[in-house]
N, C-alpha and C. Protein backbone atom coordinates (compact mmCIF):
# COMPACT_ATOMS: atom_id res chain seq x y z
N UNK A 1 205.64 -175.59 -4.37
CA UNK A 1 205.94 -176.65 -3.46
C UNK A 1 206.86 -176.08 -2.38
N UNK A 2 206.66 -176.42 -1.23
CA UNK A 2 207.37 -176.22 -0.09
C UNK A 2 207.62 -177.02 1.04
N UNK A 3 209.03 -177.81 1.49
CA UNK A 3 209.40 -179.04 1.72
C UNK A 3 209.55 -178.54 3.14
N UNK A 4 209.73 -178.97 4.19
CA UNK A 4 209.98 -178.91 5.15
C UNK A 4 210.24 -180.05 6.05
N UNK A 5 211.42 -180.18 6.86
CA UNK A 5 211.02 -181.93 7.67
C UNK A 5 210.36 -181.27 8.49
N UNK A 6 209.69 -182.86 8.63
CA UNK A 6 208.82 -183.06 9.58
C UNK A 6 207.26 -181.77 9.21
N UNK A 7 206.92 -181.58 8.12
CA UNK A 7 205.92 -180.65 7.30
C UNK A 7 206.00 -179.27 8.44
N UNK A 8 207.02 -179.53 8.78
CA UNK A 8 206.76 -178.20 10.14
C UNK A 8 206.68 -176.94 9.26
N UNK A 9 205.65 -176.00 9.68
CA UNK A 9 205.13 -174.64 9.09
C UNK A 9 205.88 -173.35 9.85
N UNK A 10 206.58 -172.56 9.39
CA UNK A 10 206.55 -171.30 10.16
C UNK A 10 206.35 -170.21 9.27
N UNK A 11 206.67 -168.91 9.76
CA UNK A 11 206.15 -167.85 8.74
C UNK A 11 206.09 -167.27 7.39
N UNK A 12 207.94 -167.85 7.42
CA UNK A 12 207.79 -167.76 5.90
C UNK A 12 207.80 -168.09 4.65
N UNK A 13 207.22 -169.94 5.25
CA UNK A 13 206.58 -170.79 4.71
C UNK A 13 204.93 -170.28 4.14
N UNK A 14 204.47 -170.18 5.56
CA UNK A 14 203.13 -169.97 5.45
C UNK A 14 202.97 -168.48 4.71
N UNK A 15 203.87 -167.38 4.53
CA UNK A 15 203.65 -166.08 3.96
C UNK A 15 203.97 -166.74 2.17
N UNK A 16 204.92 -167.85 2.16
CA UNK A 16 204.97 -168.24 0.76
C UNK A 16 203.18 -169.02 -0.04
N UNK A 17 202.85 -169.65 1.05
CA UNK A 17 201.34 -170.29 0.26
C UNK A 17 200.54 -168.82 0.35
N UNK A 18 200.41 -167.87 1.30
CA UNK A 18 199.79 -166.70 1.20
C UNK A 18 199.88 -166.32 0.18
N UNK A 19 201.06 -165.94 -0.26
CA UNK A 19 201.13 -165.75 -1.85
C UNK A 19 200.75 -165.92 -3.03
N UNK A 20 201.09 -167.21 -2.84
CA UNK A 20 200.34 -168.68 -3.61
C UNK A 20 198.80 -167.92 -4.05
N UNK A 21 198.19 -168.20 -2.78
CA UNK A 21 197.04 -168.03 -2.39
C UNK A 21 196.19 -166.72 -3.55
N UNK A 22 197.02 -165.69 -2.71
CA UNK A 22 195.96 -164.19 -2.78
C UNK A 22 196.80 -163.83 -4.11
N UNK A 23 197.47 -163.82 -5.11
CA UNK A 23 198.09 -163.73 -6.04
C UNK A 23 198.45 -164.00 -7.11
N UNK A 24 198.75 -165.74 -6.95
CA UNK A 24 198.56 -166.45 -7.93
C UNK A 24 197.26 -166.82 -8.19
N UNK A 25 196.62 -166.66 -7.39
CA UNK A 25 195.11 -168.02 -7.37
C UNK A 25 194.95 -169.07 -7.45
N UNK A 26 196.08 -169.88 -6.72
CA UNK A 26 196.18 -171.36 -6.85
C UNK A 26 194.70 -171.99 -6.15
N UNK A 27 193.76 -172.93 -6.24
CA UNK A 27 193.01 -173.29 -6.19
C UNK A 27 192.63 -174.49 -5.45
N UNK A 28 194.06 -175.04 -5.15
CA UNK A 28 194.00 -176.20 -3.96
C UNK A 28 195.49 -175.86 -3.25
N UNK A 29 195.28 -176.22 -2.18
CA UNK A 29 196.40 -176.35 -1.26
C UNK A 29 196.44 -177.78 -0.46
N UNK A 30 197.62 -178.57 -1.05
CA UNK A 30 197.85 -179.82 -0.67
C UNK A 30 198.86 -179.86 1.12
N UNK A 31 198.57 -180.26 1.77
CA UNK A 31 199.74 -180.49 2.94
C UNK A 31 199.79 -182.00 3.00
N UNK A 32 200.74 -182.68 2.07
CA UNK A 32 201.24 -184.13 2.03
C UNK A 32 202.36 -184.39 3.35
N UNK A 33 202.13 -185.46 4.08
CA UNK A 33 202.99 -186.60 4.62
C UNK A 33 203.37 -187.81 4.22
N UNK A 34 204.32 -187.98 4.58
CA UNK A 34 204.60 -189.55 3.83
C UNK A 34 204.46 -190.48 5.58
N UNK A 35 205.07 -191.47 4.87
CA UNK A 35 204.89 -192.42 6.01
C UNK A 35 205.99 -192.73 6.65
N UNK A 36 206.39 -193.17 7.74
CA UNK A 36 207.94 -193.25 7.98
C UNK A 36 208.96 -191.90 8.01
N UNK A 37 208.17 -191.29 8.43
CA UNK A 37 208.49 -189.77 8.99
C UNK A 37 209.73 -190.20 9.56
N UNK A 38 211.07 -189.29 9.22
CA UNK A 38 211.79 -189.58 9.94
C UNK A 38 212.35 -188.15 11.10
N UNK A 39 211.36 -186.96 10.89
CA UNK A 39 211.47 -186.04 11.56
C UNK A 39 210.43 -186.31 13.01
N UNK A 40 209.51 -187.06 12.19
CA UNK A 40 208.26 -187.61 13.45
C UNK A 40 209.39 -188.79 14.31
N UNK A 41 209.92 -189.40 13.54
CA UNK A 41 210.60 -190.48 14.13
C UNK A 41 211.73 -190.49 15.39
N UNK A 42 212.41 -189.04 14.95
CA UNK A 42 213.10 -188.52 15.85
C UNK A 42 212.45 -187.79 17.23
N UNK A 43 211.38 -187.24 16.58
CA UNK A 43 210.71 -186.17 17.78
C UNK A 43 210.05 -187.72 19.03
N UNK A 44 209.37 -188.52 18.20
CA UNK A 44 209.23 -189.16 19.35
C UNK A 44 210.58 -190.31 20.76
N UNK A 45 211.57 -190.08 19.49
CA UNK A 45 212.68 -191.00 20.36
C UNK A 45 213.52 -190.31 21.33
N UNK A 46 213.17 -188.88 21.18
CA UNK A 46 213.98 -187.82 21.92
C UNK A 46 212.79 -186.78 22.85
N UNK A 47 213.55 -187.93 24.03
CA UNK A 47 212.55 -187.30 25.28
C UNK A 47 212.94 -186.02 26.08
N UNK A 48 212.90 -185.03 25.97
CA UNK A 48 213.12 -183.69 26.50
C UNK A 48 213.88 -182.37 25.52
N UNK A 49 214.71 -182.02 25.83
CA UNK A 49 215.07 -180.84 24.85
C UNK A 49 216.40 -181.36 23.79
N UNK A 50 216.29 -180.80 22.40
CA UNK A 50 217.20 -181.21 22.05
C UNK A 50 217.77 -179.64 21.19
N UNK A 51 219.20 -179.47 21.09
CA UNK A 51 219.60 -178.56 21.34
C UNK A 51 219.54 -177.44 19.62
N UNK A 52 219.70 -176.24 19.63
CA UNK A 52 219.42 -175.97 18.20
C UNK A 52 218.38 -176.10 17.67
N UNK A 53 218.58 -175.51 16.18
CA UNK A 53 217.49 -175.16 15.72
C UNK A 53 216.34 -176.98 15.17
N UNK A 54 217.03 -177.83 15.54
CA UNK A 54 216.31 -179.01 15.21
C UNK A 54 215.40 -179.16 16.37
N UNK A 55 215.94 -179.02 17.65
CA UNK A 55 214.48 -179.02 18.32
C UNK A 55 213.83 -178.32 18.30
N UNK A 56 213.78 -177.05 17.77
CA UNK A 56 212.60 -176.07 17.78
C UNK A 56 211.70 -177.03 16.45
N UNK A 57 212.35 -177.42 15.40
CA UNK A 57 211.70 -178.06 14.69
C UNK A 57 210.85 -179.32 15.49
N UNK A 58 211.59 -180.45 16.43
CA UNK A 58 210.95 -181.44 17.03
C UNK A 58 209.91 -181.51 17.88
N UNK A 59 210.00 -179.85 18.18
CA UNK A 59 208.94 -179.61 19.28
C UNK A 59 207.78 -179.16 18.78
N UNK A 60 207.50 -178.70 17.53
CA UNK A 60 206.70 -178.26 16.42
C UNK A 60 205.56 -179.82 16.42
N UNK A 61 206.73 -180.89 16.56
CA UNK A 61 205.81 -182.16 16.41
C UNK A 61 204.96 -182.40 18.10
N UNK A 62 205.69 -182.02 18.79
CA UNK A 62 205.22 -182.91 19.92
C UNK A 62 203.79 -182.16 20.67
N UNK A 63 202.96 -181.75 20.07
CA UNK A 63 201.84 -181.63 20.76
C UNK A 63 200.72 -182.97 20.11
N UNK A 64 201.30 -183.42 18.61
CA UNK A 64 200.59 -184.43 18.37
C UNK A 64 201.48 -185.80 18.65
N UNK A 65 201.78 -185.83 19.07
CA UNK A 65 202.57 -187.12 20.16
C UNK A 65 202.16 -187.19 21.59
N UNK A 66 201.97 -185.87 21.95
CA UNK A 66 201.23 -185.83 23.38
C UNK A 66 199.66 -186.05 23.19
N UNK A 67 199.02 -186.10 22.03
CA UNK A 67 197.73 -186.81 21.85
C UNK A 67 197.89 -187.81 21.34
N UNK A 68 198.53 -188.93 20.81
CA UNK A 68 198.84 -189.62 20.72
C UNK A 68 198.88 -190.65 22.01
N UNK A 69 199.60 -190.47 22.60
CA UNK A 69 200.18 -191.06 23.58
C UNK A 69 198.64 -191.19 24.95
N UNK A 70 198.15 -189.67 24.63
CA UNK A 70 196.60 -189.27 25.55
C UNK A 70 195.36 -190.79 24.94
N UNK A 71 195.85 -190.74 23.72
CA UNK A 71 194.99 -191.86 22.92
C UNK A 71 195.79 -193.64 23.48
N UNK A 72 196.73 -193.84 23.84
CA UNK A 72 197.34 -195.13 23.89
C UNK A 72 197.62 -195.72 22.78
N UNK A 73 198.40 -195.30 22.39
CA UNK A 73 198.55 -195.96 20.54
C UNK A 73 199.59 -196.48 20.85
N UNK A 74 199.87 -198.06 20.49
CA UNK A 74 200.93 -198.91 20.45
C UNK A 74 202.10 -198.54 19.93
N UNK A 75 202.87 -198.82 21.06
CA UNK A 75 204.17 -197.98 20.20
C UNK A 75 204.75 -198.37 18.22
N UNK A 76 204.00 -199.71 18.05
CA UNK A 76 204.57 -199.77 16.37
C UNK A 76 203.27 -199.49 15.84
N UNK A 77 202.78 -198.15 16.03
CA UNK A 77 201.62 -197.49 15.47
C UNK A 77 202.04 -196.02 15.48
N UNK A 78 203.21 -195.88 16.81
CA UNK A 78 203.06 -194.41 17.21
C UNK A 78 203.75 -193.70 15.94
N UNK A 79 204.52 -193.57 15.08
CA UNK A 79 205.17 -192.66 13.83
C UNK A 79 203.86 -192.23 13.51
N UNK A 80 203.52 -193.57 12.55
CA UNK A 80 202.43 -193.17 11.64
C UNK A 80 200.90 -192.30 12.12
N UNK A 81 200.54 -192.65 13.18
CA UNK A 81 199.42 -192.02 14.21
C UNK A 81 199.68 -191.14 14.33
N UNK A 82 201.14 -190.29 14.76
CA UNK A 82 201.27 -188.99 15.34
C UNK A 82 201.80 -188.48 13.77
N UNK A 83 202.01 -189.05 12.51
CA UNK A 83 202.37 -188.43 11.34
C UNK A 83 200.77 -187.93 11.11
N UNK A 84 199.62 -188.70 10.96
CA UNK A 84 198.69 -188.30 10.85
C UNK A 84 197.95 -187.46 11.74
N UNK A 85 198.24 -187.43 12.96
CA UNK A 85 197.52 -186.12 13.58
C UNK A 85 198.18 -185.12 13.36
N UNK A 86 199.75 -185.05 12.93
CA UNK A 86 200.69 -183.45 12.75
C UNK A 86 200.11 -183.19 11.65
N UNK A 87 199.62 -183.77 10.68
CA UNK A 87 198.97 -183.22 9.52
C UNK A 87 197.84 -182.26 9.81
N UNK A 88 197.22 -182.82 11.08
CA UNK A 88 195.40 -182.87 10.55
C UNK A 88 196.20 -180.70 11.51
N UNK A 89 196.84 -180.98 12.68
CA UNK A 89 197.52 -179.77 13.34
C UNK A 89 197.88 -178.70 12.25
N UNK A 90 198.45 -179.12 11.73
CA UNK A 90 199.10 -178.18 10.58
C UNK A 90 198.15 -177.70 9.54
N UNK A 91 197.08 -178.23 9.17
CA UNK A 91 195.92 -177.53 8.71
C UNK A 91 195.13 -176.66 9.27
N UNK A 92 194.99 -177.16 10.52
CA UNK A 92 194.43 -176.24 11.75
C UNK A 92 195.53 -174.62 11.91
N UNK A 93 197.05 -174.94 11.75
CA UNK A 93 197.71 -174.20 11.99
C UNK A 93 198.01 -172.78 10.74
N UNK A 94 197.21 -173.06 9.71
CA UNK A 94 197.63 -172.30 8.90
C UNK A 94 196.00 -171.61 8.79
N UNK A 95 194.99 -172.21 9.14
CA UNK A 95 193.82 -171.85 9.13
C UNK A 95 193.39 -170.84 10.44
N UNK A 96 194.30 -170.85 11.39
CA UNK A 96 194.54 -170.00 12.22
C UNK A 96 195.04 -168.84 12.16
N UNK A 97 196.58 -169.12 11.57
CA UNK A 97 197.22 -167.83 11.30
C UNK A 97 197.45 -166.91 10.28
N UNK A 98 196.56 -167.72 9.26
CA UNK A 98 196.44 -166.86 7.94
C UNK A 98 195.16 -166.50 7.70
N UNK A 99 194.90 -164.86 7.86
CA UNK A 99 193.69 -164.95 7.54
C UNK A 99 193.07 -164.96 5.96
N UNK A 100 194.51 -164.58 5.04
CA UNK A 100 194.13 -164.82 3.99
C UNK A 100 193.93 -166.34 3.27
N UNK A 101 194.55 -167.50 3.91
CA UNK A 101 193.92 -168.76 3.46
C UNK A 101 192.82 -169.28 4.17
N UNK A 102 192.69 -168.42 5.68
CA UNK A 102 190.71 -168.77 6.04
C UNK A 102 189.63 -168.28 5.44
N UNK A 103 190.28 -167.44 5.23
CA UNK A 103 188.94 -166.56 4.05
C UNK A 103 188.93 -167.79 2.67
N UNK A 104 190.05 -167.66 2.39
CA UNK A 104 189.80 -168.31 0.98
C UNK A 104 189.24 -169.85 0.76
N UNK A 105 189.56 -170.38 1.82
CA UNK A 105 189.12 -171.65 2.19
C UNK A 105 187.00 -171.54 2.11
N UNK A 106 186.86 -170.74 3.00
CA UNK A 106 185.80 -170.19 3.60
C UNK A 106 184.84 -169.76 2.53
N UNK A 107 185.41 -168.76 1.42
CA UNK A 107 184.90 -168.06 0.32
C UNK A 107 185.00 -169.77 -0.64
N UNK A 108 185.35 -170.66 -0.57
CA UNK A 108 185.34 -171.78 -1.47
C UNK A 108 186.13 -171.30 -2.62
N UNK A 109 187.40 -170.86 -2.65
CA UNK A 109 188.55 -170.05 -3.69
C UNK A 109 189.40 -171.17 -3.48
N UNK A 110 190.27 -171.70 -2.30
CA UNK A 110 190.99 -172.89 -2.42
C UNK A 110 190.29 -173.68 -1.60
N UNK A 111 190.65 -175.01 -2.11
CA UNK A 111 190.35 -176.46 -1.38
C UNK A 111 191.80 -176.55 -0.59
N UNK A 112 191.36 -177.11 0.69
CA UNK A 112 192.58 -177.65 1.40
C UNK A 112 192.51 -179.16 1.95
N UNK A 113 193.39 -179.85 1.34
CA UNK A 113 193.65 -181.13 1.08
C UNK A 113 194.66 -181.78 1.95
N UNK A 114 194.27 -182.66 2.95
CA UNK A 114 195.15 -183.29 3.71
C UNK A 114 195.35 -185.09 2.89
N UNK A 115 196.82 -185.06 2.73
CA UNK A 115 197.02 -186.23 2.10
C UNK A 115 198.32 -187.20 3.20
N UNK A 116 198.64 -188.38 2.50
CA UNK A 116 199.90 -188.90 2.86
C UNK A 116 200.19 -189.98 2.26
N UNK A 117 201.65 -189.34 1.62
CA UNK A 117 202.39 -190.77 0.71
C UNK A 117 202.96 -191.93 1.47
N UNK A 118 202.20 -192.98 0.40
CA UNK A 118 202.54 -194.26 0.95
C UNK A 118 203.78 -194.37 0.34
N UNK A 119 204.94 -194.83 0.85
CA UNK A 119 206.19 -195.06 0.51
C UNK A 119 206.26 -196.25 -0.15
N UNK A 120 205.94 -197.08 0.13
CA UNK A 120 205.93 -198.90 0.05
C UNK A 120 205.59 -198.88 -1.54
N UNK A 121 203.92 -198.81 -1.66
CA UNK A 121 202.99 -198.74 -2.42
C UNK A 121 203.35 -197.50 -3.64
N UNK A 122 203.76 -196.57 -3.06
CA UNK A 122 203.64 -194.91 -4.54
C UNK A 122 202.61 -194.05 -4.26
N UNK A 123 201.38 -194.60 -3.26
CA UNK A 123 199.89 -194.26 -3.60
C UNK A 123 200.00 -193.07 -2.94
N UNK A 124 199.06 -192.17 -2.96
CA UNK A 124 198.91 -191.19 -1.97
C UNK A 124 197.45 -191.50 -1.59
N UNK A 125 197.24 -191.54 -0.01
CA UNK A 125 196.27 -191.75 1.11
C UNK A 125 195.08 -190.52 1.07
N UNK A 126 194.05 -190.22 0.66
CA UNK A 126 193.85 -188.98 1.25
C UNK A 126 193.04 -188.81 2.53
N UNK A 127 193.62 -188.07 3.77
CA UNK A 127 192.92 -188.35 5.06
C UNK A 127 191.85 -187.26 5.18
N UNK A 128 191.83 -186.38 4.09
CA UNK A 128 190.48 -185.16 4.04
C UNK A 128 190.62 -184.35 3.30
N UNK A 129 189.57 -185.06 2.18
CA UNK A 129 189.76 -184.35 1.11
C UNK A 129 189.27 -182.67 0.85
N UNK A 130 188.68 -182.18 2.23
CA UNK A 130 188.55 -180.53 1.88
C UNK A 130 188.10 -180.52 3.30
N UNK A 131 189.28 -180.10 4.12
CA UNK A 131 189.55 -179.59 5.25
C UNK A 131 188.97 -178.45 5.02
N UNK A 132 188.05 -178.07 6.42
CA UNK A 132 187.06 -176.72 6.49
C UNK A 132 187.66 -176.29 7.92
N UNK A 133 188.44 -177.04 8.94
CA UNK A 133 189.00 -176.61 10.56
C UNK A 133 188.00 -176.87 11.20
């Protein structure tokens, strides 16, 4: 397991599921969101730069807020909308830069699973159950 706000990915996150991956042979790779993001929550209330290493994190979010926003999503939609497109990004983003979890994805060795916990409820959502990119 590997926690991150706001599910933001960098290297040696993504060199830890590599691991995972080509070593252990773990067999699914989950990237869960919950709902009520409060790293999403911030990135969208903070319009321009914010200082330190938290905006490098906030800015990690905002290319799916800028589709978001390209889409017109009501602002008491926008968390959850842009929680679910940083997901669908962040699958894309590891399927990019790892070539050892594209292969493995690819070779059908792991499943990659886009989910998101419902807070309210307990449930977990699943928004694709075997992400291919």
């Amino acid at each position: 397991m590997i926690r991150t706000a706001g599910q933001v990915l960098e290297a040696t996150a993504i060199a830890s599921i590599e691991y995972a991956v080509d070593h252990l042979k773990v067999p699914l790779f989950l990237i869960l969101g919950h709902e009520q993001c409060g790293a999403v929550t911030a990135a969208i209330a903070h319009e321009g730069p914010v200082a330190g290493n938290i905006g490098l994190l906030l800015g990690k979010i905002q290319p799916a807020i800028a589709k978001a926003r390209q889409l017109n999503i009501p602002a008491e939609d926008m968390v959850e909308t842009v929680t679910d497109l940083h997901l669908q990004e962040l699958a894309q983003q590891v399927l990019q830069e790892s070539e050892i979890i594209r292969r493995a994805v690819a070779e059908g060795r792991l499943r990659l699973v886009i989910a998101k916990y419902q807070m309210a409820s307990g449930l977990v959502q699943l928004q694709n159950a075997d992400f291919q990119g």
